[in-house]
PDB file of N, CA and C in Angstrom:
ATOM      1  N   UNK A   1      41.934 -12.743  -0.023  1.00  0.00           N
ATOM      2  CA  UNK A   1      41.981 -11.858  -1.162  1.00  0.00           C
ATOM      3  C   UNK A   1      43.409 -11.358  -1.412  1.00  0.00           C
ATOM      4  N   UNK A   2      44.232 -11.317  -0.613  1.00  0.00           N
ATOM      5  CA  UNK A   2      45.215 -10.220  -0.411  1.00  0.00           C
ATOM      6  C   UNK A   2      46.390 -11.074  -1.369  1.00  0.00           C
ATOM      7  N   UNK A   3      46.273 -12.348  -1.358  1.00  0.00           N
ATOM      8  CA  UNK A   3      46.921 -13.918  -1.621  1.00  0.00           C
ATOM      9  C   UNK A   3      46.878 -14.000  -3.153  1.00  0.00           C
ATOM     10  N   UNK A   4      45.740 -13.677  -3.425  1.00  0.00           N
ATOM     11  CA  UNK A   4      45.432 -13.488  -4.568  1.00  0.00           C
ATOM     12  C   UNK A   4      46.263 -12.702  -5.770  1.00  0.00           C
ATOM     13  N   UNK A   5      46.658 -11.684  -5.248  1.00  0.00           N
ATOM     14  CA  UNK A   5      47.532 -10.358  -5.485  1.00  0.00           C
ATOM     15  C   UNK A   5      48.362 -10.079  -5.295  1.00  0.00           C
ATOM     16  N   UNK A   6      49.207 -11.262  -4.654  1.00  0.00           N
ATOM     17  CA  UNK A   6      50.810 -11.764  -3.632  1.00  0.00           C
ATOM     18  C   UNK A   6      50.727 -10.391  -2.761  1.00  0.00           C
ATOM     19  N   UNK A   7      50.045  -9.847  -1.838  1.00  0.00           N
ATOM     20  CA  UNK A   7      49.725  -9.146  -0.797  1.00  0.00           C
ATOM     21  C   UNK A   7      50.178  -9.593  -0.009  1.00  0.00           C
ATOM     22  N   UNK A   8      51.203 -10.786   0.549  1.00  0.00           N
ATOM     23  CA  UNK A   8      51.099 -11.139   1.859  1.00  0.00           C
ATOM     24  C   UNK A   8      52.461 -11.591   2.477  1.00  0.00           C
ATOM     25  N   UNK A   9      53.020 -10.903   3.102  1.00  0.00           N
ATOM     26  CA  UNK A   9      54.233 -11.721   3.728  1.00  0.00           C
ATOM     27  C   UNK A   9      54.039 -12.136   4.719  1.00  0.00           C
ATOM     28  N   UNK A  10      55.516 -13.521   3.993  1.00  0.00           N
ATOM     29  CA  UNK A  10      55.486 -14.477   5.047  1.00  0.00           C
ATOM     30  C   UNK A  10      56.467 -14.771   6.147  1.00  0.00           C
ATOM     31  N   UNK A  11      56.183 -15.103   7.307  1.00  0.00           N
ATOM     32  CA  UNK A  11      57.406 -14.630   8.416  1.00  0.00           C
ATOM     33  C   UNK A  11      58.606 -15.403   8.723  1.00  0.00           C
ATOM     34  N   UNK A  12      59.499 -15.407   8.525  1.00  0.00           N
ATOM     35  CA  UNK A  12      60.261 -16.334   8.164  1.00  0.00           C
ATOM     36  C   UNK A  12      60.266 -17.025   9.791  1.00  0.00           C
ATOM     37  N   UNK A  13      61.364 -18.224   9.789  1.00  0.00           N
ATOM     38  CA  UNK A  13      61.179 -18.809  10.811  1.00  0.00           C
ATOM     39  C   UNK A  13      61.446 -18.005  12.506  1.00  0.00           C
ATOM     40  N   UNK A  14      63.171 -17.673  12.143  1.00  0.00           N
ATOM     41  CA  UNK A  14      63.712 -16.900  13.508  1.00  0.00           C
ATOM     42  C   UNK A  14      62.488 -15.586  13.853  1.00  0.00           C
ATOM     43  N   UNK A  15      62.097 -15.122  12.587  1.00  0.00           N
ATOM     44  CA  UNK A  15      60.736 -13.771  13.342  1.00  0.00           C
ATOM     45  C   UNK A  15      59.760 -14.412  14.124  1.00  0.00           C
ATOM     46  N   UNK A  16      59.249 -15.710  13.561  1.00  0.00           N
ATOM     47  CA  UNK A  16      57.850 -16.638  14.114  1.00  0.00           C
ATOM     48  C   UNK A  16      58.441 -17.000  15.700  1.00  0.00           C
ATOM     49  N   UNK A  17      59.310 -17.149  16.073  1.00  0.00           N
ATOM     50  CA  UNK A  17      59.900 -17.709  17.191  1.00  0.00           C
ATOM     51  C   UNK A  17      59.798 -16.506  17.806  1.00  0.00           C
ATOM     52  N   UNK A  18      60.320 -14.944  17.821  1.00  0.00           N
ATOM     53  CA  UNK A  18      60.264 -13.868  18.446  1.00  0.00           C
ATOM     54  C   UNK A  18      58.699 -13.567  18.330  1.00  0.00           C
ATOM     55  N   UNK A  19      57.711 -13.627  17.341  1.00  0.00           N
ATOM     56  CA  UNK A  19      56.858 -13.323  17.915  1.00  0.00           C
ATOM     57  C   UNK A  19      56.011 -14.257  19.112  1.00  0.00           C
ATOM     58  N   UNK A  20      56.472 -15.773  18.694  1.00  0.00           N
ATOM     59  CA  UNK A  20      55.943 -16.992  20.200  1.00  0.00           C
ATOM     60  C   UNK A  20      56.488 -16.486  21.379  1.00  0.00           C
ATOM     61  N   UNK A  21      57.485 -15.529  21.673  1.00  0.00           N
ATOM     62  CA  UNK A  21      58.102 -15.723  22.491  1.00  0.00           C
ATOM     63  C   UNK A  21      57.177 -13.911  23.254  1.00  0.00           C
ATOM     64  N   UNK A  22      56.524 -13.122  21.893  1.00  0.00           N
ATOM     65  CA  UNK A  22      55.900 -12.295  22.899  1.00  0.00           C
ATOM     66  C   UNK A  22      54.763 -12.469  23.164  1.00  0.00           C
ATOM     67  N   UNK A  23      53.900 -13.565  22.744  1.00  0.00           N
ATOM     68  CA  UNK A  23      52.595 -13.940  22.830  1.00  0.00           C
ATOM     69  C   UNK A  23      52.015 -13.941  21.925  1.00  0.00           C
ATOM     70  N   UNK A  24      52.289 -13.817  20.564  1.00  0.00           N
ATOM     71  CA  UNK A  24      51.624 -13.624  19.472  1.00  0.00           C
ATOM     72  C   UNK A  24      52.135 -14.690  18.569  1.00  0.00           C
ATOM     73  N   UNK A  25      50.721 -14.945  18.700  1.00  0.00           N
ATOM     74  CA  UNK A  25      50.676 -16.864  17.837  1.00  0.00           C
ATOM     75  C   UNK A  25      49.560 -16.379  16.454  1.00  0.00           C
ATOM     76  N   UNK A  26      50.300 -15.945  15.045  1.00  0.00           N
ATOM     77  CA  UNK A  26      49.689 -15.641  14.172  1.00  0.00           C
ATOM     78  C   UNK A  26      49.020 -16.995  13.861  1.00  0.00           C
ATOM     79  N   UNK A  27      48.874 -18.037  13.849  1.00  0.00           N
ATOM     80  CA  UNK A  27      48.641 -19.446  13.603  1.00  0.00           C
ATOM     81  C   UNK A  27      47.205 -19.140  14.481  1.00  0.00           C
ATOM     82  N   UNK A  28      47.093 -19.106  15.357  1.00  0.00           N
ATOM     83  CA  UNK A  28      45.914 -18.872  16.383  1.00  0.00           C
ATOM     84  C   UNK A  28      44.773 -17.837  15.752  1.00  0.00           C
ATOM     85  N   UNK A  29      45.882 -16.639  15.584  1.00  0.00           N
ATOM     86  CA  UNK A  29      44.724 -15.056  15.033  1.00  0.00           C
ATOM     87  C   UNK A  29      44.208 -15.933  13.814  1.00  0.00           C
ATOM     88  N   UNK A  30      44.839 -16.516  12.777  1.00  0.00           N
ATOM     89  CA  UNK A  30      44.488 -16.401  10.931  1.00  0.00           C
ATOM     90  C   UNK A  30      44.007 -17.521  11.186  1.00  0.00           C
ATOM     91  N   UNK A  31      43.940 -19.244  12.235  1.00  0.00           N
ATOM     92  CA  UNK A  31      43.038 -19.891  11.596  1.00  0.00           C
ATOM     93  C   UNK A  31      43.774 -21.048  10.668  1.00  0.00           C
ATOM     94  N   UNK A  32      44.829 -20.677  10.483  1.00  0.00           N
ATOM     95  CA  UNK A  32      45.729 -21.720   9.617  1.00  0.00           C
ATOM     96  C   UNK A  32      47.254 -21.794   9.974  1.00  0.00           C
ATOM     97  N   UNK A  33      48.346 -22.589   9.275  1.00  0.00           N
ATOM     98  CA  UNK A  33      49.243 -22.278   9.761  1.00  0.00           C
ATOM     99  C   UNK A  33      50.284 -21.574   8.751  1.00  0.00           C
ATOM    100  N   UNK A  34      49.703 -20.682   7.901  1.00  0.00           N
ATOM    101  CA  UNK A  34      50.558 -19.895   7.102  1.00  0.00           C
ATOM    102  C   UNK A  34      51.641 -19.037   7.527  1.00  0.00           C
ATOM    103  N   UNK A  35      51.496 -18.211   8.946  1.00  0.00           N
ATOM    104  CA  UNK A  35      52.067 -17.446   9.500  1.00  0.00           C
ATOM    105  C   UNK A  35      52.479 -16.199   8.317  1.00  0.00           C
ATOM    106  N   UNK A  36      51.307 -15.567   7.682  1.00  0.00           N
ATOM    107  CA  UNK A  36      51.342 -14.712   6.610  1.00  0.00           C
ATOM    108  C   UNK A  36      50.423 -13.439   7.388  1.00  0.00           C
ATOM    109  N   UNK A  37      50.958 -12.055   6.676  1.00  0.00           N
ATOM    110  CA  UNK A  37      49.879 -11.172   6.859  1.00  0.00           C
ATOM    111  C   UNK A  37      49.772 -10.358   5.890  1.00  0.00           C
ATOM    112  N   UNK A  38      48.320 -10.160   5.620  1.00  0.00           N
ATOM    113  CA  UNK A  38      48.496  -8.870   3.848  1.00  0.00           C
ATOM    114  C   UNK A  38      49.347  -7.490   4.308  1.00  0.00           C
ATOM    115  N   UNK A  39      49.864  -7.099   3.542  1.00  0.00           N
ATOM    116  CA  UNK A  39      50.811  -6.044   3.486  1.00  0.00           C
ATOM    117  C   UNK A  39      50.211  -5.081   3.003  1.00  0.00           C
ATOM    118  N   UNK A  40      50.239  -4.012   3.832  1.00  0.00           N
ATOM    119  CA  UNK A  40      49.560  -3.058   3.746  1.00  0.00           C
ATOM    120  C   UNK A  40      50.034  -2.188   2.480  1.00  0.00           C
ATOM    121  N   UNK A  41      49.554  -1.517   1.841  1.00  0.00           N
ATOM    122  CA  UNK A  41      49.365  -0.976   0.626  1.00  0.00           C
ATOM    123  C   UNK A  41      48.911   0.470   0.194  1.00  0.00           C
ATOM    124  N   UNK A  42      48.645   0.962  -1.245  1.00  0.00           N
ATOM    125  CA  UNK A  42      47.881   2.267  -1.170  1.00  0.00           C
ATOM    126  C   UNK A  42      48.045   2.207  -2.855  1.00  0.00           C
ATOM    127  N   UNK A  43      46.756   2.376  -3.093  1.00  0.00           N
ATOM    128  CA  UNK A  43      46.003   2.371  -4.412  1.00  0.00           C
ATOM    129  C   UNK A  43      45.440   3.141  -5.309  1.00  0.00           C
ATOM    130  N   UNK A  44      46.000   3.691  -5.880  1.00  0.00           N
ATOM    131  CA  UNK A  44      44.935   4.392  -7.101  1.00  0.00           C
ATOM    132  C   UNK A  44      44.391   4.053  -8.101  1.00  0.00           C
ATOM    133  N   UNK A  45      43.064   3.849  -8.051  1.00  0.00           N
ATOM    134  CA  UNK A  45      42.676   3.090  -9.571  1.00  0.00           C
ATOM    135  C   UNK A  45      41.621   4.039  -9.986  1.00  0.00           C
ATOM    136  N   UNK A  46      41.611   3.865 -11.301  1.00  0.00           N
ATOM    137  CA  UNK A  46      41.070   5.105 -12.084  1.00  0.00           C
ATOM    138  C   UNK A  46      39.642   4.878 -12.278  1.00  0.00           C
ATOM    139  N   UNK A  47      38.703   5.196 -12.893  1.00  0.00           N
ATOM    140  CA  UNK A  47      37.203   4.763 -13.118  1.00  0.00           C
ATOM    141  C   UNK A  47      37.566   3.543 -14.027  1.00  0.00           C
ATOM    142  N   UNK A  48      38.038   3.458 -14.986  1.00  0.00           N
ATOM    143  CA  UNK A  48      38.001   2.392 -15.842  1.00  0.00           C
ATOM    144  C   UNK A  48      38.362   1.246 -15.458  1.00  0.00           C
ATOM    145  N   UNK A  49      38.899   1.139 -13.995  1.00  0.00           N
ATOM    146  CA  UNK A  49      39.612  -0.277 -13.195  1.00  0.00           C
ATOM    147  C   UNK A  49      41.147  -0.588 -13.268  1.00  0.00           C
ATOM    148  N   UNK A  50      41.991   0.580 -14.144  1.00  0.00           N
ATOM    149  CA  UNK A  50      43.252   0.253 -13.751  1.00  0.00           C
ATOM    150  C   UNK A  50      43.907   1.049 -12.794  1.00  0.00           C
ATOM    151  N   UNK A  51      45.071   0.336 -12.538  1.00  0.00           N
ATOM    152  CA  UNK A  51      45.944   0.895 -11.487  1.00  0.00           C
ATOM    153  C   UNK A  51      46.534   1.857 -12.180  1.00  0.00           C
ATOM    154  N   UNK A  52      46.399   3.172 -11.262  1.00  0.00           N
ATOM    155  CA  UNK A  52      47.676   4.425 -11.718  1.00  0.00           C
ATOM    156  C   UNK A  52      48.260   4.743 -10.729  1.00  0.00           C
ATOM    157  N   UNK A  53      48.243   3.831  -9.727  1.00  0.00           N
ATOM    158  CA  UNK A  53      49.323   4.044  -8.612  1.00  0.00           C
ATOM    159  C   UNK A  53      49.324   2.857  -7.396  1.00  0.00           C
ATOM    160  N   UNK A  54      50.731   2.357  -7.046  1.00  0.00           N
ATOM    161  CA  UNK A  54      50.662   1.103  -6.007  1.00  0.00           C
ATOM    162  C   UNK A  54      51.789   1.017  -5.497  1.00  0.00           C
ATOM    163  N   UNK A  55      51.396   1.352  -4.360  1.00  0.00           N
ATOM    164  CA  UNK A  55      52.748   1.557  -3.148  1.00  0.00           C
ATOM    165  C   UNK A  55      52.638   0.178  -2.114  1.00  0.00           C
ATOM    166  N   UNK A  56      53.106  -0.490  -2.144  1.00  0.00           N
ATOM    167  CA  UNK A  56      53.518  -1.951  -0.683  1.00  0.00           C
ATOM    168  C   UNK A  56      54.781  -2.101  -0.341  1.00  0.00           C
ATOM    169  N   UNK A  57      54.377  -2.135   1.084  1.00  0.00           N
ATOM    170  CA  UNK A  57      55.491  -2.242   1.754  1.00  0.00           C
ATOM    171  C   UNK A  57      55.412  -3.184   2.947  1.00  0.00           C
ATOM    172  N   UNK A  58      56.085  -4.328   2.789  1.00  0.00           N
ATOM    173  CA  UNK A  58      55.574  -4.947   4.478  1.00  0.00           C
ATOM    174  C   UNK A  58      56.016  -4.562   5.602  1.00  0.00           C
ATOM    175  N   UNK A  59      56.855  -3.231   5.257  1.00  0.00           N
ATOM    176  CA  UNK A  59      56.930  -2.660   6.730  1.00  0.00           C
ATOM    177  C   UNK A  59      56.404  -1.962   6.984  1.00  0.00           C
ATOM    178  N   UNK A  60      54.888  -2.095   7.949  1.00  0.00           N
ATOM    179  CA  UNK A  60      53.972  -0.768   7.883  1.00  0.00           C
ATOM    180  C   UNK A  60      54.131   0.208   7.751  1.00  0.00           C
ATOM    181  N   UNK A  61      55.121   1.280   8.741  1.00  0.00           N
ATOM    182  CA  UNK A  61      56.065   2.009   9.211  1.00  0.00           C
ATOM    183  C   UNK A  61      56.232   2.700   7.664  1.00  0.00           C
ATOM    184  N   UNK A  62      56.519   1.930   6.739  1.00  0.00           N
ATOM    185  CA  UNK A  62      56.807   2.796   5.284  1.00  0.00           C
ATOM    186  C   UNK A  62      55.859   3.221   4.733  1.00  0.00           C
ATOM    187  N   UNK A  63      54.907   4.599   4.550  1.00  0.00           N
ATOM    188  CA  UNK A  63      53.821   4.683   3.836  1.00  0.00           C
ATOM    189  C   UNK A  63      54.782   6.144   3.039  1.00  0.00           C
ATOM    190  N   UNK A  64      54.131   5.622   2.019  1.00  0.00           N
ATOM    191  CA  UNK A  64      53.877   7.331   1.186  1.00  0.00           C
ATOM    192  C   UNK A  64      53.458   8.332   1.932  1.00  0.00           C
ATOM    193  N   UNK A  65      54.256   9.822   1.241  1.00  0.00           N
ATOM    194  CA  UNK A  65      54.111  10.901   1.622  1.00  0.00           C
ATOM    195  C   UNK A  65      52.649  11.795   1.257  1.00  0.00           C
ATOM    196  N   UNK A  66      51.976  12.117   1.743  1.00  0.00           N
ATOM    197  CA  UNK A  66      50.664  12.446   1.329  1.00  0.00           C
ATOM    198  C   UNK A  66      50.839  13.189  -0.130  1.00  0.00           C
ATOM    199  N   UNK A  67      51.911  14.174   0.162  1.00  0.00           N
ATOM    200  CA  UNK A  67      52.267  14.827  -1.403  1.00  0.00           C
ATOM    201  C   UNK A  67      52.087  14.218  -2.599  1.00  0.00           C
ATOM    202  N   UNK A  68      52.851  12.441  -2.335  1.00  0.00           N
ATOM    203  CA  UNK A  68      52.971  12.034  -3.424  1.00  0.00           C
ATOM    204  C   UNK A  68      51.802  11.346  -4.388  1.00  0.00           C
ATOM    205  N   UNK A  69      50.781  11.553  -3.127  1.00  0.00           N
ATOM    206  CA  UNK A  69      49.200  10.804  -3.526  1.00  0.00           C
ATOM    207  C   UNK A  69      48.576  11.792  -4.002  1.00  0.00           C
ATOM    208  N   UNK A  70      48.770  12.689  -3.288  1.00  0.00           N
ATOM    209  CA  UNK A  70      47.899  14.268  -3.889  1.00  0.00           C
ATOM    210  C   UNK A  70      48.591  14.543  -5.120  1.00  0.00           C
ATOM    211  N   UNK A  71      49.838  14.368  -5.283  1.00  0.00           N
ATOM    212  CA  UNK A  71      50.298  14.678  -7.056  1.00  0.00           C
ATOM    213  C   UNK A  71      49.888  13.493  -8.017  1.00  0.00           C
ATOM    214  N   UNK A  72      50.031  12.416  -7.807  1.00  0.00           N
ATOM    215  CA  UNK A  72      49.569  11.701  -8.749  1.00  0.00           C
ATOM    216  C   UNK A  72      47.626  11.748  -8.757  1.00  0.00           C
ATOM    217  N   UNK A  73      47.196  11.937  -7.691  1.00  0.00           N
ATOM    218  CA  UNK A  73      45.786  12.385  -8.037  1.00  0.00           C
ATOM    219  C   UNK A  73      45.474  13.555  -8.647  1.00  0.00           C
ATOM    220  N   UNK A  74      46.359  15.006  -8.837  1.00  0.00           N
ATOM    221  CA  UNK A  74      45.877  15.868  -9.787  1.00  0.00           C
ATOM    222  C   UNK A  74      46.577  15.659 -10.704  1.00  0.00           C
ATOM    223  N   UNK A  75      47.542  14.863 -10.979  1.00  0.00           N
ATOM    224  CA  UNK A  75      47.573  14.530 -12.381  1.00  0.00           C
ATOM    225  C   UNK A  75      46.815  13.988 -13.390  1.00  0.00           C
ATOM    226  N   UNK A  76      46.049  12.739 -12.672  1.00  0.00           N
ATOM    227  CA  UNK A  76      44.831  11.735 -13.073  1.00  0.00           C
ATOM    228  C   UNK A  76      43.557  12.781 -13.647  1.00  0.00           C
ATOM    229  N   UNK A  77      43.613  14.155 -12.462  1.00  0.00           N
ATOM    230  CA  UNK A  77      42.420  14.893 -13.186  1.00  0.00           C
ATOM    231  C   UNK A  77      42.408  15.835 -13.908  1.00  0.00           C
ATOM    232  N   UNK A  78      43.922  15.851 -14.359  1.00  0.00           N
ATOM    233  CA  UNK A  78      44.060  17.226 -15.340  1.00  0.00           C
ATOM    234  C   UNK A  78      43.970  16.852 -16.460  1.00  0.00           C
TER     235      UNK A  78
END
């Protein structure tokens, strides 16, 4: 699904080698040999099905500030 929505990065070669080298064979976990993972995200979609808010980042580590979800959600309901 995530593929669908270009959700997914892909690991370039020198990262794929550091992760073989700590035991982690994404090829093994996913089943194929994409060496891809969906990128985590954060969504607001309204009743009607559009987006009023979309944060991705493939570095997990980066999420939005709760503030900034809680302001764009009372904006949506004012």
């Amino acid at each position: 699904m995530a593929e669908t929505y270009g959700l997914v990065h892909a690991f370039p070669e020198d990262l794929k080698q550091v992760y073989l080298q700590f035991g982690i064979d994404l090829e093994k976990y996913n089943g194929d040999a994409s060496w891809t993972l969906p990128m985590p995200g954060r969504f607001i979609i309204d009743r009607s099905g559009i987006i009023r808010y979309a944060e991705v980042n493939a570095d997990y580590t980066v999420r939005p500030e709760p503030e900034e979800v809680i302001s764009v959600l009372k904006r949506l309901l004012s």
